[in-house]
Protein backbone atom coordinates (compact mmCIF):
# COMPACT_ATOMS: atom_id res chain seq x y z
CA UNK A 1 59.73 -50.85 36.05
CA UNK A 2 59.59 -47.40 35.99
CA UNK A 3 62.27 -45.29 38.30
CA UNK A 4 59.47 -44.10 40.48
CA UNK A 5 58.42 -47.46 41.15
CA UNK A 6 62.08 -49.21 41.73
CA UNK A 7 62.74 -45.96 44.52
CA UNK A 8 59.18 -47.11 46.11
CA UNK A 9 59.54 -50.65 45.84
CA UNK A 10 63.44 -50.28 47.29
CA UNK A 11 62.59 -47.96 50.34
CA UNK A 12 58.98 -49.79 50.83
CA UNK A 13 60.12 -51.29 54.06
CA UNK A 14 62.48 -48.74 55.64
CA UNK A 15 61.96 -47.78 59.04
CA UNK A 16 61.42 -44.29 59.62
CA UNK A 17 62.96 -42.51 62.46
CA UNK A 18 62.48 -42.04 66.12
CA UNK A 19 61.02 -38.31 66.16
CA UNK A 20 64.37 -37.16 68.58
CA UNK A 21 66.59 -39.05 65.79
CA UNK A 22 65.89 -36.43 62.67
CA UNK A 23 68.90 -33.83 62.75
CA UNK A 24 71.96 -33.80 64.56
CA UNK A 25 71.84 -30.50 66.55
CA UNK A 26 69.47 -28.40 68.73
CA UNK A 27 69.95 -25.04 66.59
CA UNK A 28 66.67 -23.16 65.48
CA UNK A 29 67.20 -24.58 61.44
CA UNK A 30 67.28 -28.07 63.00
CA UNK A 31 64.34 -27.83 65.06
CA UNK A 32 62.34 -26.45 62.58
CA UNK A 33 63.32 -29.45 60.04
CA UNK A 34 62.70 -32.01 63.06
CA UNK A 35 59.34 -30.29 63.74
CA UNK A 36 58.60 -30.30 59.96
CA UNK A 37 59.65 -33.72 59.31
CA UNK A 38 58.18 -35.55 62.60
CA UNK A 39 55.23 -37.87 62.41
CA UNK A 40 55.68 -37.71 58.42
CA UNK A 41 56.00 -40.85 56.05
CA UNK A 42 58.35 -39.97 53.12
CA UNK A 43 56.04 -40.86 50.59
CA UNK A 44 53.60 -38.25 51.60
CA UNK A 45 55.75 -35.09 51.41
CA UNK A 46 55.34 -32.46 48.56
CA UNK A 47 57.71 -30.99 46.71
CA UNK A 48 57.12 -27.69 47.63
CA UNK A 49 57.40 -28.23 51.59
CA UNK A 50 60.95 -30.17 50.53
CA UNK A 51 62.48 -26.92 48.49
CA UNK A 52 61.52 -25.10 52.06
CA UNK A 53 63.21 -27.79 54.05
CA UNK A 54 65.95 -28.84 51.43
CA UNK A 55 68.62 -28.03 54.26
CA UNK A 56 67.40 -31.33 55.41
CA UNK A 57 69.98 -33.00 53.61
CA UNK A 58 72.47 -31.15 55.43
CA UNK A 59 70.99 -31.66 59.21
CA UNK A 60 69.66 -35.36 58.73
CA UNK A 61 70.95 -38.04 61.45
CA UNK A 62 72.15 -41.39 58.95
CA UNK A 63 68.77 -42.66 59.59
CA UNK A 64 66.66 -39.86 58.79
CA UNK A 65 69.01 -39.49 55.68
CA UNK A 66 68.10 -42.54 54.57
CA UNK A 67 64.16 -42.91 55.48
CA UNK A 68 63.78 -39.59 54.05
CA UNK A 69 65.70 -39.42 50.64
CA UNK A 70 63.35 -41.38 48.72
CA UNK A 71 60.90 -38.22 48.77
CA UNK A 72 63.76 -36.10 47.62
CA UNK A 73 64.28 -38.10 44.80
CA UNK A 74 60.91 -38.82 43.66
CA UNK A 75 60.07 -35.22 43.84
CA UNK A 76 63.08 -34.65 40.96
CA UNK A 77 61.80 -37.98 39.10
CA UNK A 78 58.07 -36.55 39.15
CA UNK A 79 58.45 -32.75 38.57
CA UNK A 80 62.19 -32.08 37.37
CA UNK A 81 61.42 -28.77 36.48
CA UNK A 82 59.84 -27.70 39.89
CA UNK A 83 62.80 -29.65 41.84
CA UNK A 84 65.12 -26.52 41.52
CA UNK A 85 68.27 -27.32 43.98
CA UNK A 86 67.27 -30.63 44.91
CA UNK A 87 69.16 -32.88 42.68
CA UNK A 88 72.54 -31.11 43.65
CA UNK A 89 71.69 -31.17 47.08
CA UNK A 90 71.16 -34.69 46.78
CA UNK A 91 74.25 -35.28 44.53
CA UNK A 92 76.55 -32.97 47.21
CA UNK A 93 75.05 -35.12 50.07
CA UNK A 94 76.19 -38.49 48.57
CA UNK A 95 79.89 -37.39 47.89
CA UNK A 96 82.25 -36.68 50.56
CA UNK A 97 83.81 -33.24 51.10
CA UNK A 98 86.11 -31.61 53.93
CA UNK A 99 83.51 -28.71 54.68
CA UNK A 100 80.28 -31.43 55.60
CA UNK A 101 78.48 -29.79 57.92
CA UNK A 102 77.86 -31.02 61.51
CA UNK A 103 75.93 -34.41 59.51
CA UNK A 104 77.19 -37.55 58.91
CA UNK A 105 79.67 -37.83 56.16
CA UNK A 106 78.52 -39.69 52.98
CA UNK A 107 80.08 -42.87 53.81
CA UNK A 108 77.72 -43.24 57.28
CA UNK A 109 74.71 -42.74 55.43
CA UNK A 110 75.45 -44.88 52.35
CA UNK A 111 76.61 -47.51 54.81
CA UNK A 112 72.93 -47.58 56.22
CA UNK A 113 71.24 -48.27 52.72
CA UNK A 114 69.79 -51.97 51.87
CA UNK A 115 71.40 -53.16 48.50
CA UNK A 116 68.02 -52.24 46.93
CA UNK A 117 68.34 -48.73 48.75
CA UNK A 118 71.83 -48.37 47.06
CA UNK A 119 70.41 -49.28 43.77
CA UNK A 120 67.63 -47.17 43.63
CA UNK A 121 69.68 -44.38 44.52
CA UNK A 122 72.47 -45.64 41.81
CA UNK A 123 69.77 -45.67 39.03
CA UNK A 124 68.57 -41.73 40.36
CA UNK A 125 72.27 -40.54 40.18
CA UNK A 126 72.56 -42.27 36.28
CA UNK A 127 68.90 -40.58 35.69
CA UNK A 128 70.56 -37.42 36.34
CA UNK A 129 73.00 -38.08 33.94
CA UNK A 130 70.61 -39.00 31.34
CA UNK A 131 68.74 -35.91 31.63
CA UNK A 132 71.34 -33.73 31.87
CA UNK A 133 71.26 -32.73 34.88
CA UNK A 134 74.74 -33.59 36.32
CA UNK A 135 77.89 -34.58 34.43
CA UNK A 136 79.59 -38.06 34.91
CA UNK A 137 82.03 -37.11 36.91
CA UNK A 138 79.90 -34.97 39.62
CA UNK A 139 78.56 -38.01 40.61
CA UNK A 140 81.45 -41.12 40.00
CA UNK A 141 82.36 -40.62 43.33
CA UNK A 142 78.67 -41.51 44.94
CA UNK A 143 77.88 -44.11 42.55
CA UNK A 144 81.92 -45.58 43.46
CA UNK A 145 80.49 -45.59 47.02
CA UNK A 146 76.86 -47.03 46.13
CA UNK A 147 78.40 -49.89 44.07
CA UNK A 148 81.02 -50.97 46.19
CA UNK A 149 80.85 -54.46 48.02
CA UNK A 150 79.49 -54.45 51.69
């Protein structure tokens, strides 16, 4: 199976978001990524309209995190060289920090994934890798968190 089809297959059955559950806050960025992302199925987006909206990351509820992160990925899987900031976006997302911004810290959204969620996104952070895209240790501490027990 290729890694496109293991993210698919893994966030196949994922429930998207209630439309007022997308981003955290009521600031103009956030309303503009909640009016953007809104009555959208992940596996429709493009990867142009995520580089406009890759602030998502930031602004994402858990849930909207999580429903919405298989497009991010896919998008670096399918056209690395058009993905620009996405992959360390995704990376600085999935590894905690003491300057998150008003989202979830990394720990609440991992905690949401489905073991085949956390896999898929375990086998994206090691594609990275292989490509050379990120080094080892930019992303031990999200795979640590994907592959601990639950």
């Amino acid at each position: 199976m290729s890694l496109s089809e293991v993210i698919r297959a893994a966030y196949a059955v994922t429930p998207r978001p209630d439309a007022k559950n997308i981003t955290h806050c009521p600031c103009e960025e956030c309303r503009e990524i909640a009016s953007y992302f809104t009555d959208k199925t992940w596996e429709g987006l493009e990867i142009d309209d995520l580089r406009r909206h890759e602030t998502a990351l930031f602004h994402c509820t858990p849930e909207a995190f999580r429903y919405y992160l298989p497009a991010f990925m896919l998008a670096v899987v399918d056209g690395i060289e058009r993905a620009e900031a996405i992959p360390d976006l995704i990376v600085w997302n999935l590894t905690p920090h003491a300057d998150h911004p008003d989202g979830a810290l990394p720990e609440e959204r991992i905690g949401q994934f489905s073991k085949d969620e956390r896999s898929a996104v375990a086998a994206f952070l090691r594609f990275l890798i292989e490509i050379g895209d990120c080094q080892p240790a930019e992303v031990a501490p999200a795979l640590a968190a994907l592959e601990a027990p639950r």
